[in-house]
Protein backbone atom coordinates (compact mmCIF):
# COMPACT_ATOMS: atom_id res chain seq x y z
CA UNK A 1 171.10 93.99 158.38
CA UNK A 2 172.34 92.06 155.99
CA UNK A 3 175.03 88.62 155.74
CA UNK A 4 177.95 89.28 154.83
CA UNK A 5 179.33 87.81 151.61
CA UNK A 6 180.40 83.95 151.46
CA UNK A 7 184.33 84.33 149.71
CA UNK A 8 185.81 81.26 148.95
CA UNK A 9 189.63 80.91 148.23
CA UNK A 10 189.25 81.97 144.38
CA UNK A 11 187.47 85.14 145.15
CA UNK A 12 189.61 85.86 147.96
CA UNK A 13 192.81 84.89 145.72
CA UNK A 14 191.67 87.39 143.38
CA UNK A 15 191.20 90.07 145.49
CA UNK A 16 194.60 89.53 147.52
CA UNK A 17 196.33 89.69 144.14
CA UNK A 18 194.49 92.98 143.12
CA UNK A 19 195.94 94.28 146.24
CA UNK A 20 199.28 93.36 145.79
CA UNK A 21 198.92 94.60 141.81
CA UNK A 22 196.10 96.38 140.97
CA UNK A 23 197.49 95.61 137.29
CA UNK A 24 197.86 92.27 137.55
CA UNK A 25 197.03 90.31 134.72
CA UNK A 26 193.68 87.99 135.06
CA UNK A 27 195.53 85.06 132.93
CA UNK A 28 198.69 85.05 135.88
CA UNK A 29 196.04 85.39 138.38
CA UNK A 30 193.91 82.18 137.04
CA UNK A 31 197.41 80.15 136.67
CA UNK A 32 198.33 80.92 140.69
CA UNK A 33 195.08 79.62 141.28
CA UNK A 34 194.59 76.89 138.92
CA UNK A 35 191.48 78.19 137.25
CA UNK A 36 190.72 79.55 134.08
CA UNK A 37 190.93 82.86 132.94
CA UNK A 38 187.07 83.11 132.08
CA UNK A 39 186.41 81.97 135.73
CA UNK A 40 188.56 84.83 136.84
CA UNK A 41 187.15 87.63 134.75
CA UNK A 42 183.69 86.18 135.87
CA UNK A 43 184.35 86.46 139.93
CA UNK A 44 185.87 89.49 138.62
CA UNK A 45 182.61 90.92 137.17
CA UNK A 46 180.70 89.60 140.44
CA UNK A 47 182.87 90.90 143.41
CA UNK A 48 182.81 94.03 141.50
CA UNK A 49 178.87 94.08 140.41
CA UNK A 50 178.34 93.05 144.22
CA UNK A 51 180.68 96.21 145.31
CA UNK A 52 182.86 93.84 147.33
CA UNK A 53 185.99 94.99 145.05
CA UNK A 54 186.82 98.18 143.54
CA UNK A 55 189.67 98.53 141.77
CA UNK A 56 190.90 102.24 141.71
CA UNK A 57 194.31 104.29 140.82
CA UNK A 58 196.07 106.57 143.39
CA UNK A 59 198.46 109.28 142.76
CA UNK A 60 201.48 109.17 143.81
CA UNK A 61 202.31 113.00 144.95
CA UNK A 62 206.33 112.59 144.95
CA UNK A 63 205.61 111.76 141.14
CA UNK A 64 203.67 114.81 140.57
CA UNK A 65 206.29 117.06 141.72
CA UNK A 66 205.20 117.70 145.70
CA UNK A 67 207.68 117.61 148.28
């Protein structure tokens, strides 16, 4: 069994604002933080590479045309 990942408050502000908006620019992201963009993209890169984030679309089925 393994440990579970140590987060600190920039990964975990990064992945809260992915939830909010999976869109969300990593420059706003790094200002609400107070880090740079390059240190965003980075934790980015790792959370993903480390599969603790995935960032992924969903459909919307009302927009499709399904009642």
């Amino acid at each position: 069994m393994s440990r579970a990942p140590e987060l600190d408050h920039v990964d975990r502000g990064i992945i809260k604002a992915l939830q909010r908006n999976g869109r969300e620019p990593f420059r706003r992201i790094a200002d609400k933080l107070g880090v740079s963009e390059a240190t965003v993209r980075a934790r980015y890169a790792r959370l993903c590479n480390d599969n603790i984030l995935q960032v992924t679309g969903v459909t919307n089925p009302l927009g499709l045309g399904f009642e």
